[in-house]
N, C-alpha and C. Protein backbone atom coordinates (compact mmCIF):
# COMPACT_ATOMS: atom_id res chain seq x y z
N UNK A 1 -120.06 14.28 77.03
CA UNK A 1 -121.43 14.73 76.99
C UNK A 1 -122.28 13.65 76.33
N UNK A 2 -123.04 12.62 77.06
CA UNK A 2 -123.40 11.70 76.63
C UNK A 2 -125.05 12.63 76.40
N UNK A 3 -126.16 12.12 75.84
CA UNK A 3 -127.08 12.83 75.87
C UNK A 3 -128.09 11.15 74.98
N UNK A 4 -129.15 11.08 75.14
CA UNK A 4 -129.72 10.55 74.79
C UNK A 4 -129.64 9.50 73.42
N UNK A 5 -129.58 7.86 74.02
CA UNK A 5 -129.53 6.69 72.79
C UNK A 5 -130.63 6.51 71.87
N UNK A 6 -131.26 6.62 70.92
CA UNK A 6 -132.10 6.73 70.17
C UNK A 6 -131.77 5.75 69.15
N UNK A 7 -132.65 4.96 68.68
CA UNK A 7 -132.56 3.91 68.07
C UNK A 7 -133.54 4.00 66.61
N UNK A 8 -133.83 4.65 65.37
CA UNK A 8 -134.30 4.64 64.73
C UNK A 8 -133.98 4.29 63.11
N UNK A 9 -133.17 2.67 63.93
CA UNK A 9 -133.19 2.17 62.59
C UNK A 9 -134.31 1.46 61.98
N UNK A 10 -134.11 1.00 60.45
CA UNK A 10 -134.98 0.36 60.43
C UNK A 10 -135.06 -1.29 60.05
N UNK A 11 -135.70 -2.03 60.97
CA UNK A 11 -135.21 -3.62 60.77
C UNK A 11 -135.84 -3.60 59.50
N UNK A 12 -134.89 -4.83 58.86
CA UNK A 12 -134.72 -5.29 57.61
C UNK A 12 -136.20 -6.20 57.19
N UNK A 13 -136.92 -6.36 56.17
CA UNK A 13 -137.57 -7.20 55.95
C UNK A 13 -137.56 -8.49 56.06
N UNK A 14 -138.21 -9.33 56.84
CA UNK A 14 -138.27 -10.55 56.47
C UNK A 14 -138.80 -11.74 55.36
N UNK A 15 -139.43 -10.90 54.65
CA UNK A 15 -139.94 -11.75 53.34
C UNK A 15 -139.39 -11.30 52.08
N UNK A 16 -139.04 -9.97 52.14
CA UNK A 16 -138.27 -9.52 50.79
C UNK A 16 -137.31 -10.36 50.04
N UNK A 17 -137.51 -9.74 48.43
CA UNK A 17 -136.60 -10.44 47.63
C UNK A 17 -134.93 -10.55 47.58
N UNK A 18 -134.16 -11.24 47.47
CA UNK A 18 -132.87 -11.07 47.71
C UNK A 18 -132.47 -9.86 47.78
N UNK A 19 -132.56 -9.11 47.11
CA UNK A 19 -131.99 -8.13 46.55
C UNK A 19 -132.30 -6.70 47.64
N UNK A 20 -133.60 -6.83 47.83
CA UNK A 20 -134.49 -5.61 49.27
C UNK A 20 -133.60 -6.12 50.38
N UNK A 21 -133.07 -7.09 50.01
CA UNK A 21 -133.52 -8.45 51.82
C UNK A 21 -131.71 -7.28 51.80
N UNK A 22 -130.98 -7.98 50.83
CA UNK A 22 -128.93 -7.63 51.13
C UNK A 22 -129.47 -6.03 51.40
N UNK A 23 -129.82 -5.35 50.96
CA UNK A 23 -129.79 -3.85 50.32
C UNK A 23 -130.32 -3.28 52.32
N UNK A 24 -131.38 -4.29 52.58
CA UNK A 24 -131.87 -3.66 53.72
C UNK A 24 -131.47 -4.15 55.25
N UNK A 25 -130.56 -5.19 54.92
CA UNK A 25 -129.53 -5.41 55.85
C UNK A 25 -128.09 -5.26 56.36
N UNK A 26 -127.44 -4.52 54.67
CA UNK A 26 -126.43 -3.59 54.64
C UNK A 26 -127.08 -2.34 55.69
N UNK A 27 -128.10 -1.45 54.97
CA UNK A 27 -128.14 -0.30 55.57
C UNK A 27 -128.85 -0.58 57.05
N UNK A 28 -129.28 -1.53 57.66
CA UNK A 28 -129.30 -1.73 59.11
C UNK A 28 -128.30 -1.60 59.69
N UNK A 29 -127.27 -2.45 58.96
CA UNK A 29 -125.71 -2.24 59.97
C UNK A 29 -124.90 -0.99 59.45
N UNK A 30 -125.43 -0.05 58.94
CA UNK A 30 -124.50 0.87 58.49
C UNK A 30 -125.13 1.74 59.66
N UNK A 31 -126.49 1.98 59.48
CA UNK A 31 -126.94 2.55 60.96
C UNK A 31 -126.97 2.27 62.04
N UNK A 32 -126.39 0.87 62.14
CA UNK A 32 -126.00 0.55 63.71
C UNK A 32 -124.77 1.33 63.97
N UNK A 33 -123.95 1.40 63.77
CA UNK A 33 -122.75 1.77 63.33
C UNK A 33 -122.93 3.31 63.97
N UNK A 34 -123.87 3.98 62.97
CA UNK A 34 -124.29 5.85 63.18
C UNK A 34 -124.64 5.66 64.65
N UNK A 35 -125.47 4.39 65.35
CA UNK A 35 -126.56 4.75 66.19
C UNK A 35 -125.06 4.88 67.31
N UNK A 36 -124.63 3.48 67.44
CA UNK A 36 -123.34 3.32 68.42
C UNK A 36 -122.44 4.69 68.73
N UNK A 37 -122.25 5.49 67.45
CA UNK A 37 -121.24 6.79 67.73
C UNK A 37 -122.35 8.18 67.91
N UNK A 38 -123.71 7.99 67.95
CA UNK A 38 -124.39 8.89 68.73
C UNK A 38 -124.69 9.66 70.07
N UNK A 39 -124.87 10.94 70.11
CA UNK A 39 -124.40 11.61 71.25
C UNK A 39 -122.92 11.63 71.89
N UNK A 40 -122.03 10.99 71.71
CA UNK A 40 -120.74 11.12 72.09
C UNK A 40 -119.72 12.46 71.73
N UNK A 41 -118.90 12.68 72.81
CA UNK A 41 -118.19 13.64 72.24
C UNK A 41 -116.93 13.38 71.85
N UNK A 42 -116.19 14.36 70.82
CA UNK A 42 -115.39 14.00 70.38
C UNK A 42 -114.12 13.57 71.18
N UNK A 43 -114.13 13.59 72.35
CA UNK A 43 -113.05 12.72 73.52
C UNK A 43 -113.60 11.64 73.29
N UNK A 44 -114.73 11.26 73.37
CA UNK A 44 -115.55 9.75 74.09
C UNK A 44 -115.04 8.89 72.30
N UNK A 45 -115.56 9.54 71.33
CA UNK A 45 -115.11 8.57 69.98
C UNK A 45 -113.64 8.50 69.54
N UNK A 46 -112.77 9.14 69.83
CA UNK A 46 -111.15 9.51 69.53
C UNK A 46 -110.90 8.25 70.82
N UNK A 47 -111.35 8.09 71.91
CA UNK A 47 -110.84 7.08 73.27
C UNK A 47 -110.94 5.57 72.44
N UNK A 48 -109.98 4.92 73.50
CA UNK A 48 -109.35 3.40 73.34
C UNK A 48 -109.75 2.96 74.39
N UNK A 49 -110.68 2.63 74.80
CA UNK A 49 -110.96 2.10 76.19
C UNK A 49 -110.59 0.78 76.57
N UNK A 50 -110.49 -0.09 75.21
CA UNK A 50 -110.20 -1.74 75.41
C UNK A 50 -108.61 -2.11 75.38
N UNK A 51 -107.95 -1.10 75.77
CA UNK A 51 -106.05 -0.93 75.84
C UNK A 51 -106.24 -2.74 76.31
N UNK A 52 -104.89 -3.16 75.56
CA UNK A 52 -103.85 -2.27 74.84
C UNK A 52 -104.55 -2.31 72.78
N UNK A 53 -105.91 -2.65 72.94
CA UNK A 53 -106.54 -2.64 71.85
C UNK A 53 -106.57 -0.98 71.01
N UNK A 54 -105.95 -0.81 69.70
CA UNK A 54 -106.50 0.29 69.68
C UNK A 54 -107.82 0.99 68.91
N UNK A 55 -108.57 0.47 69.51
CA UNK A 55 -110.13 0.50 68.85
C UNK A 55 -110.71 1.53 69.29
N UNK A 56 -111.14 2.52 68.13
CA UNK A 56 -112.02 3.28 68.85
C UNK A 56 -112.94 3.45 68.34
N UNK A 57 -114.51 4.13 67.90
CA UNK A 57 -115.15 4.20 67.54
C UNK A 57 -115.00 5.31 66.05
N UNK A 58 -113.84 6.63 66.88
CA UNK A 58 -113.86 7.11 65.06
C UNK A 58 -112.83 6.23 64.55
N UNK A 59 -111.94 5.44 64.77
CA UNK A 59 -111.33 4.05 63.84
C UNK A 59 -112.28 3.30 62.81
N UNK A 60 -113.06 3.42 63.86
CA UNK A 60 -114.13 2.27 63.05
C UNK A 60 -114.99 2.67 61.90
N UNK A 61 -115.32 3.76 62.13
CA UNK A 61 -116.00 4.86 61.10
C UNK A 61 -114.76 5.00 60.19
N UNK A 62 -113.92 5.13 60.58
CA UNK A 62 -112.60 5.52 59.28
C UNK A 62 -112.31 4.10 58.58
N UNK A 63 -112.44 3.40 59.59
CA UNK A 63 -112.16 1.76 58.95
C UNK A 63 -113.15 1.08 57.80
N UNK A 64 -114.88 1.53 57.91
CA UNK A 64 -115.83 1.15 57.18
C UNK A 64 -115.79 2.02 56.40
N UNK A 65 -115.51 3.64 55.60
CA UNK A 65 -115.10 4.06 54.97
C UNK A 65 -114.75 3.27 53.85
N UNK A 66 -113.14 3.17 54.33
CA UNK A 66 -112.32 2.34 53.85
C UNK A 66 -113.03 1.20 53.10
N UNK A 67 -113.60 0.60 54.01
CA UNK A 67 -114.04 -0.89 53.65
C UNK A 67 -115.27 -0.82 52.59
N UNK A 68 -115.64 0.30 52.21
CA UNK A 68 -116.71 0.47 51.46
C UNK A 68 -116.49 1.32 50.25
N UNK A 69 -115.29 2.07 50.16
CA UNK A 69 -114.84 1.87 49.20
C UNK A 69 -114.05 1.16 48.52
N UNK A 70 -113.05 0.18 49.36
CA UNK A 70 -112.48 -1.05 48.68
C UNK A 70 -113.47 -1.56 47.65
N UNK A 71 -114.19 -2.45 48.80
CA UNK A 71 -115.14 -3.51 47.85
C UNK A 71 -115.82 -2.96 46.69
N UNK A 72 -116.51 -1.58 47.11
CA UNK A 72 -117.67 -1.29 45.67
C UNK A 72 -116.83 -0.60 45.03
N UNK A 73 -116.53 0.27 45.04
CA UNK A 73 -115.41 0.67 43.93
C UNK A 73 -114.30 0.32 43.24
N UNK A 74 -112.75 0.18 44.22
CA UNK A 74 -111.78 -0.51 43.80
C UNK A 74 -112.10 -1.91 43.36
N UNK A 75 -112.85 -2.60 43.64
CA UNK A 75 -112.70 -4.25 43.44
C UNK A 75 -113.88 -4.14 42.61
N UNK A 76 -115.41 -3.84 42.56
CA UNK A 76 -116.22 -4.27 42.12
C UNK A 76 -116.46 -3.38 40.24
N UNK A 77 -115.95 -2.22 40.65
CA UNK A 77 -116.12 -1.24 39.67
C UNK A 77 -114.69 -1.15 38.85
N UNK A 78 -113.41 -1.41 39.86
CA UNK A 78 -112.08 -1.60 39.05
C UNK A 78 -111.78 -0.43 39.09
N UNK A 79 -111.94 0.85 40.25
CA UNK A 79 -111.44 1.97 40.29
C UNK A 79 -109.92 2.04 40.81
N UNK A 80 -109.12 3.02 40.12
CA UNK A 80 -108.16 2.73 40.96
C UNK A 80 -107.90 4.58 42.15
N UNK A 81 -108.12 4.86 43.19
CA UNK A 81 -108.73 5.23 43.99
C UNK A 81 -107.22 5.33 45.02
N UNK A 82 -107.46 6.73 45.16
CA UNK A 82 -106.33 6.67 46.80
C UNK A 82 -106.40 6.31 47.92
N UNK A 83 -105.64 6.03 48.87
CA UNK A 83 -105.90 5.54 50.10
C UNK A 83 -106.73 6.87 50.94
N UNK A 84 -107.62 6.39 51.54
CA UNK A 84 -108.05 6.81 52.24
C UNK A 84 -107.57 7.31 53.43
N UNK A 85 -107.25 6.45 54.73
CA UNK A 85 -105.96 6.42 55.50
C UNK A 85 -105.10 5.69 55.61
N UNK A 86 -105.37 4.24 55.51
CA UNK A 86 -104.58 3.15 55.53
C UNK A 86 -103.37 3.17 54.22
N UNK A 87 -102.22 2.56 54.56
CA UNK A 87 -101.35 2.35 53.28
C UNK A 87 -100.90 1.63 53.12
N UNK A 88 -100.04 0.91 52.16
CA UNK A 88 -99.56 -0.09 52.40
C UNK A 88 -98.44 -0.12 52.92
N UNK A 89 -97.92 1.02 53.66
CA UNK A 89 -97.25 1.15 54.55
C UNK A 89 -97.73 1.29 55.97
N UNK A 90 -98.64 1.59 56.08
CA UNK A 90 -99.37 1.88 57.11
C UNK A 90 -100.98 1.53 57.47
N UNK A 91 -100.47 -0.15 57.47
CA UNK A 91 -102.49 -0.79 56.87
C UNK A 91 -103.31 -0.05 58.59
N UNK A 92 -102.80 0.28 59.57
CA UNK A 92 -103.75 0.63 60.40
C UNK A 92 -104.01 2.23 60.53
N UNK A 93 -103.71 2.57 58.98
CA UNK A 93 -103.76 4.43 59.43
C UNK A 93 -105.20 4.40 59.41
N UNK A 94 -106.30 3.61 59.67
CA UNK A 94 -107.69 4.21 59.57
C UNK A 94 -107.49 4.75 61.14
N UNK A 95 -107.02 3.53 61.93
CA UNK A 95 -107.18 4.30 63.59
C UNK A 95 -106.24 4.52 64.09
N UNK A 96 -105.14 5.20 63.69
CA UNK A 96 -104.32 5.28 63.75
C UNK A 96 -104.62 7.56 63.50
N UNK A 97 -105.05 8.37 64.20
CA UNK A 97 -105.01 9.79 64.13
C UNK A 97 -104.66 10.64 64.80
N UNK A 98 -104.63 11.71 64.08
CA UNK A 98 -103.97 12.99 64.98
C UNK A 98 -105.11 13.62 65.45
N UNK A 99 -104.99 14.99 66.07
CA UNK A 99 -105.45 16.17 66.44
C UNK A 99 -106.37 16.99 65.40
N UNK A 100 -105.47 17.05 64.50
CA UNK A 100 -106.15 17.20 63.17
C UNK A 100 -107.27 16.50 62.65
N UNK A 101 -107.23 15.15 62.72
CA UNK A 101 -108.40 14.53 62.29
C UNK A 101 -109.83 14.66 63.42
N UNK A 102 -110.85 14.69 62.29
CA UNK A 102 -111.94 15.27 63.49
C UNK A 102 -112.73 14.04 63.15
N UNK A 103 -113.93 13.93 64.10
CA UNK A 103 -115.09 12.95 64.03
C UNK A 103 -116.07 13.63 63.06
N UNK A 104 -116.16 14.68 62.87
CA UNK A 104 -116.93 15.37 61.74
C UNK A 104 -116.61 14.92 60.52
N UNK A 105 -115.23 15.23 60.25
CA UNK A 105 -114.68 14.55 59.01
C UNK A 105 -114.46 13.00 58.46
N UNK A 106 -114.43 12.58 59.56
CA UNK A 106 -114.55 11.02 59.37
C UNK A 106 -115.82 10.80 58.77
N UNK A 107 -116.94 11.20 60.09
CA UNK A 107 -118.11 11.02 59.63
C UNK A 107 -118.58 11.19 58.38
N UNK A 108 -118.14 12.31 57.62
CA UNK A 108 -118.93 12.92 56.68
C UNK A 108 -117.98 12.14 55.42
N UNK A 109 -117.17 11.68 55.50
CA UNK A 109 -116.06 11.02 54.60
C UNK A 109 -117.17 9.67 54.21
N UNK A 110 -117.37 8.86 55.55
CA UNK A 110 -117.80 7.80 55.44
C UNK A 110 -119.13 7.66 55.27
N UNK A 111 -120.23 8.71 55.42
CA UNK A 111 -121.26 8.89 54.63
C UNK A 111 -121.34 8.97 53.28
N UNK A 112 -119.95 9.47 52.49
CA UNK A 112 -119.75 9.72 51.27
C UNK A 112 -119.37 8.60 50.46
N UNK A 113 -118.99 7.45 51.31
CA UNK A 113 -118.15 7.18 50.97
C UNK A 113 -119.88 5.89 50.95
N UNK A 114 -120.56 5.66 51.46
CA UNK A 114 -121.54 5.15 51.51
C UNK A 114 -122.46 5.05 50.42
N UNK A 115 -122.31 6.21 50.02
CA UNK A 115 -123.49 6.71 49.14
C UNK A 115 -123.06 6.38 47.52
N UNK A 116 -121.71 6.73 47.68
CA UNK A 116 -120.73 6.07 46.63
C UNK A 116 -120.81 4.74 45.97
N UNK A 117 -121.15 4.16 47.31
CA UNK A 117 -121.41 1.98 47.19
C UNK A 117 -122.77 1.98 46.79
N UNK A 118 -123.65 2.94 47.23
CA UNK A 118 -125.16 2.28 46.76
C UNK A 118 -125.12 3.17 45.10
N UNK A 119 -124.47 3.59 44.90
CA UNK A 119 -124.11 4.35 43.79
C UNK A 119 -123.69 3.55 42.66
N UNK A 120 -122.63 2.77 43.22
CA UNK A 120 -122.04 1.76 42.59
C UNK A 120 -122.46 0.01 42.32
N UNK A 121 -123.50 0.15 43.18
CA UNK A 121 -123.91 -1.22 43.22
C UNK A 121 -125.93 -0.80 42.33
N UNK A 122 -126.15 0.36 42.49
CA UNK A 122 -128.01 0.44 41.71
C UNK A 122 -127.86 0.08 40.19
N UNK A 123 -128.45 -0.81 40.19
CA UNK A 123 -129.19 -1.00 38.83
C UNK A 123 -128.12 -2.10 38.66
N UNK A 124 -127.54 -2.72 39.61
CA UNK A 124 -126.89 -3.90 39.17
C UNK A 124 -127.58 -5.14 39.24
N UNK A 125 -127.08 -5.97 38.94
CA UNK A 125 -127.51 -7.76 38.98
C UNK A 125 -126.46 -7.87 40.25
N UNK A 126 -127.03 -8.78 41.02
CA UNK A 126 -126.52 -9.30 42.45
C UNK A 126 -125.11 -10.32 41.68
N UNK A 127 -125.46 -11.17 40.55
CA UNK A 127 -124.61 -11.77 39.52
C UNK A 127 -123.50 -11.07 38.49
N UNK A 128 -123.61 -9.95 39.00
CA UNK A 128 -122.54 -8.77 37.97
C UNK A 128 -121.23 -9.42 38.93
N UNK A 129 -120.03 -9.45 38.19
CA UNK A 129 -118.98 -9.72 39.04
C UNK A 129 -117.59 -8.43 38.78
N UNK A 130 -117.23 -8.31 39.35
CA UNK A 130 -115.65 -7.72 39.05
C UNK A 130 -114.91 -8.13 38.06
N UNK A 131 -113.72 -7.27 37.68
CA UNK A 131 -112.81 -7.94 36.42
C UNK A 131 -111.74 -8.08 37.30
N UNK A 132 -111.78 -9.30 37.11
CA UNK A 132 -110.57 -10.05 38.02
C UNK A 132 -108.75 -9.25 37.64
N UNK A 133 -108.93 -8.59 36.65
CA UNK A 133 -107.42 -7.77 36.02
C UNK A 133 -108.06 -6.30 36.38
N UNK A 134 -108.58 -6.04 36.90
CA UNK A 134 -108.86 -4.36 36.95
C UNK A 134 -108.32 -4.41 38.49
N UNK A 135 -108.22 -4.97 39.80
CA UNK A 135 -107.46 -5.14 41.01
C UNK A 135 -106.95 -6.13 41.33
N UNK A 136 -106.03 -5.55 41.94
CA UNK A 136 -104.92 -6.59 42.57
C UNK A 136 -104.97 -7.86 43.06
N UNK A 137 -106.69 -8.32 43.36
CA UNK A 137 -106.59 -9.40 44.24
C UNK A 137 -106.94 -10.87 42.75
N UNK A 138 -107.10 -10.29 41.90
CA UNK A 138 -106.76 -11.22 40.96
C UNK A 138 -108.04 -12.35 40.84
N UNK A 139 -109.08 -11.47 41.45
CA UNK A 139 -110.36 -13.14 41.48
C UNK A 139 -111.07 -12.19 41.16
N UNK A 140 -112.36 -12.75 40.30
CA UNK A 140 -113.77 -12.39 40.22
C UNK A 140 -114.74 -11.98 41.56
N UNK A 141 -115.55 -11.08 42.09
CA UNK A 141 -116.07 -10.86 42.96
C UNK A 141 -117.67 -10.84 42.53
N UNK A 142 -118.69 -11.23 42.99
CA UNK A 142 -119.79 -11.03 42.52
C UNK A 142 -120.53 -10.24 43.30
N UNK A 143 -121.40 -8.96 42.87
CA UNK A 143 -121.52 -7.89 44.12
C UNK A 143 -122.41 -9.04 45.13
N UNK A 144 -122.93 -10.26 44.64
CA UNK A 144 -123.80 -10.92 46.13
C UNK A 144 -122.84 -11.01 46.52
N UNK A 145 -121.09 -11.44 46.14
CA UNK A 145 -120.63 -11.53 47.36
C UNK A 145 -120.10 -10.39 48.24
N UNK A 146 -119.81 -9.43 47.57
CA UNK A 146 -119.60 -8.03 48.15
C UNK A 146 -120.67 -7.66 49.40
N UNK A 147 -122.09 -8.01 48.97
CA UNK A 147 -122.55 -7.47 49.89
C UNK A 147 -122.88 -8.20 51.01
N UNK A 148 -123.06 -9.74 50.90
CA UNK A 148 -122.77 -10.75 51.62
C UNK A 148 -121.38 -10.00 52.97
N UNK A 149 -120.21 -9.94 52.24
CA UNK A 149 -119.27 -9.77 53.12
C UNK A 149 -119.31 -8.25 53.57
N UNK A 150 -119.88 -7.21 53.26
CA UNK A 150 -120.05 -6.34 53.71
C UNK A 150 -121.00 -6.37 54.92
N UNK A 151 -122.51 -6.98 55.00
CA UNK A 151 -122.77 -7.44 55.85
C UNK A 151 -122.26 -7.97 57.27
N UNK A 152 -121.34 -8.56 56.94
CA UNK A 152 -120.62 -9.50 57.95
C UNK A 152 -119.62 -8.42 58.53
N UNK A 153 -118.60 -7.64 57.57
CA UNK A 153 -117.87 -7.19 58.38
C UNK A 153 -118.52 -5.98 58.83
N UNK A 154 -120.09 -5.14 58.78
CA UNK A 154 -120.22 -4.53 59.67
C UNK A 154 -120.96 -4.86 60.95
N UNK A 155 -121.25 -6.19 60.98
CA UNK A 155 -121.69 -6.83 61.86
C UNK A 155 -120.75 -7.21 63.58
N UNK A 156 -119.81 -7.62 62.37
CA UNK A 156 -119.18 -7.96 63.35
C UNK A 156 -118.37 -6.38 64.17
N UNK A 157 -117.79 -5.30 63.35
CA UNK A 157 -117.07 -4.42 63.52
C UNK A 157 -118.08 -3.68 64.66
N UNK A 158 -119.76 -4.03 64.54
CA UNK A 158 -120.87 -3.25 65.25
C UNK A 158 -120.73 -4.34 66.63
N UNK A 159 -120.25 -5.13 67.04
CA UNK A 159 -119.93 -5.51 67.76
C UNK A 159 -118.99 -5.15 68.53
N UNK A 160 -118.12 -4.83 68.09
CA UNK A 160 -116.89 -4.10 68.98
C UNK A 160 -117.55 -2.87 68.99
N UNK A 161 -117.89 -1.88 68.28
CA UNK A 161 -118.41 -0.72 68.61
C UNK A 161 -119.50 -0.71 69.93
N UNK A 162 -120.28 -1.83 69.90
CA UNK A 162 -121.24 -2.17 71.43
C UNK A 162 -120.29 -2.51 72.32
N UNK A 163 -119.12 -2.84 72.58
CA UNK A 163 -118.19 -3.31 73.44
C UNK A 163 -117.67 -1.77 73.78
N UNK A 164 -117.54 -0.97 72.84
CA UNK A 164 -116.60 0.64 72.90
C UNK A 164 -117.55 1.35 73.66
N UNK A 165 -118.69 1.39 73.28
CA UNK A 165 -119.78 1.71 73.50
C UNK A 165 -119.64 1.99 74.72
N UNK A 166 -120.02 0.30 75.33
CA UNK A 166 -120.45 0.01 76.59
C UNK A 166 -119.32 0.34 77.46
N UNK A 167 -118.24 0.36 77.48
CA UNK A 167 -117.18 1.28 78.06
C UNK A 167 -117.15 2.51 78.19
N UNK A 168 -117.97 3.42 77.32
CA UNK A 168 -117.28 4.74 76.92
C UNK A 168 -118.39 5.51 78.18
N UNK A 169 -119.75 5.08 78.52
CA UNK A 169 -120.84 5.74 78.61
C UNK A 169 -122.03 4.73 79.56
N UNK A 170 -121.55 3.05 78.91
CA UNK A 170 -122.30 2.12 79.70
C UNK A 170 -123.74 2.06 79.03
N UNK A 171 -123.28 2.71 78.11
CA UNK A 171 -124.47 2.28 76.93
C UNK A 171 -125.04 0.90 76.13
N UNK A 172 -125.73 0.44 76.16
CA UNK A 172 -125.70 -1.19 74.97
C UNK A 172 -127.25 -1.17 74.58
N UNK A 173 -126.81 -1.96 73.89
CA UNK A 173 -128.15 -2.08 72.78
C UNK A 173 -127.63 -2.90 71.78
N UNK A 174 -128.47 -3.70 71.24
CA UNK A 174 -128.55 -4.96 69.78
C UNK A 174 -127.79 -4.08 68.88
């Protein structure tokens, strides 16, 4: 049940200060992301259309989850935090689901899980860094670079979602 693409994000500033500029180009690609898995039904976001790839659109939502609480919490804040789906037995359980798992729940996971990062990152200095002994990866992180690379990987991940997209329905858009 495809039903109408609606596009009401909002582009990012071009003159803003660092800080508006990361803050308002994170949440562009977080809503690209919402816009891409709009109107679809829960067959059309659970589907793999790019076999033998297994990408799907609620993967990807389960995957940025993930990826957004890694960075701002576990790494930046030094939480130590359960897996979400993935394990270290199982690094692809984000898209990796059952029957049980719904697109509702994903969704609403990864909204939470959103709100959590701007939670974790307000009232910071772009220069605040991580404690390199509070996670595993053993380096300093500075949230510019957190959000730097958050940027990127929903950029790019909103790319394959326009590729899922455009398979699922023949939908595309920027």
């Amino acid at each position: 049940m495809t039903t109408s693409h609606t596009n009401d994000r909002t582009e990012p500033s071009t003159t803003a200060g660092e800080r508006q500029m990361l803050d308002g180009w994170l949440d562009y690609h977080r809503a690209t992301l919402a816009w891409k898995c709009e109107g679809l039904s829960e067959e059309q976001l659970r589907s793999t259309p790019l076999r033998p790839s297994a990408l799907s659109l609620l993967g990807l939502v389960r995957h940025m989850a993930e990826v957004e609480r890694y960075w701002f919490r576990e790494i930046f804040l030094g939480q130590d935090l359960p897996d979400l789906y993935s394990t270290a037995e199982n690094r692809d359980g984000d898209f990796e689901f059952t029957d049980a798992d719904t697109w509702a729940d994903a969704e609403k996971v990864w909204r939470e899980e959103v709100d959590l990062a701007r939670g974790a990152a307000a009232g910071r200095s772009l220069d605040a860094a991580s404690d390199p002994a509070s996670h595993h990866r053993g380096e300093a992180f500075s949230l510019r670079w957190i959000y730097t690379h958050m940027i990127e990987e929903y950029a790019r991940h909103n790319g394959h979602a326009d590729l899922l997209r455009e398979h699922i329905d023949g939908v595309t858009g920027d």
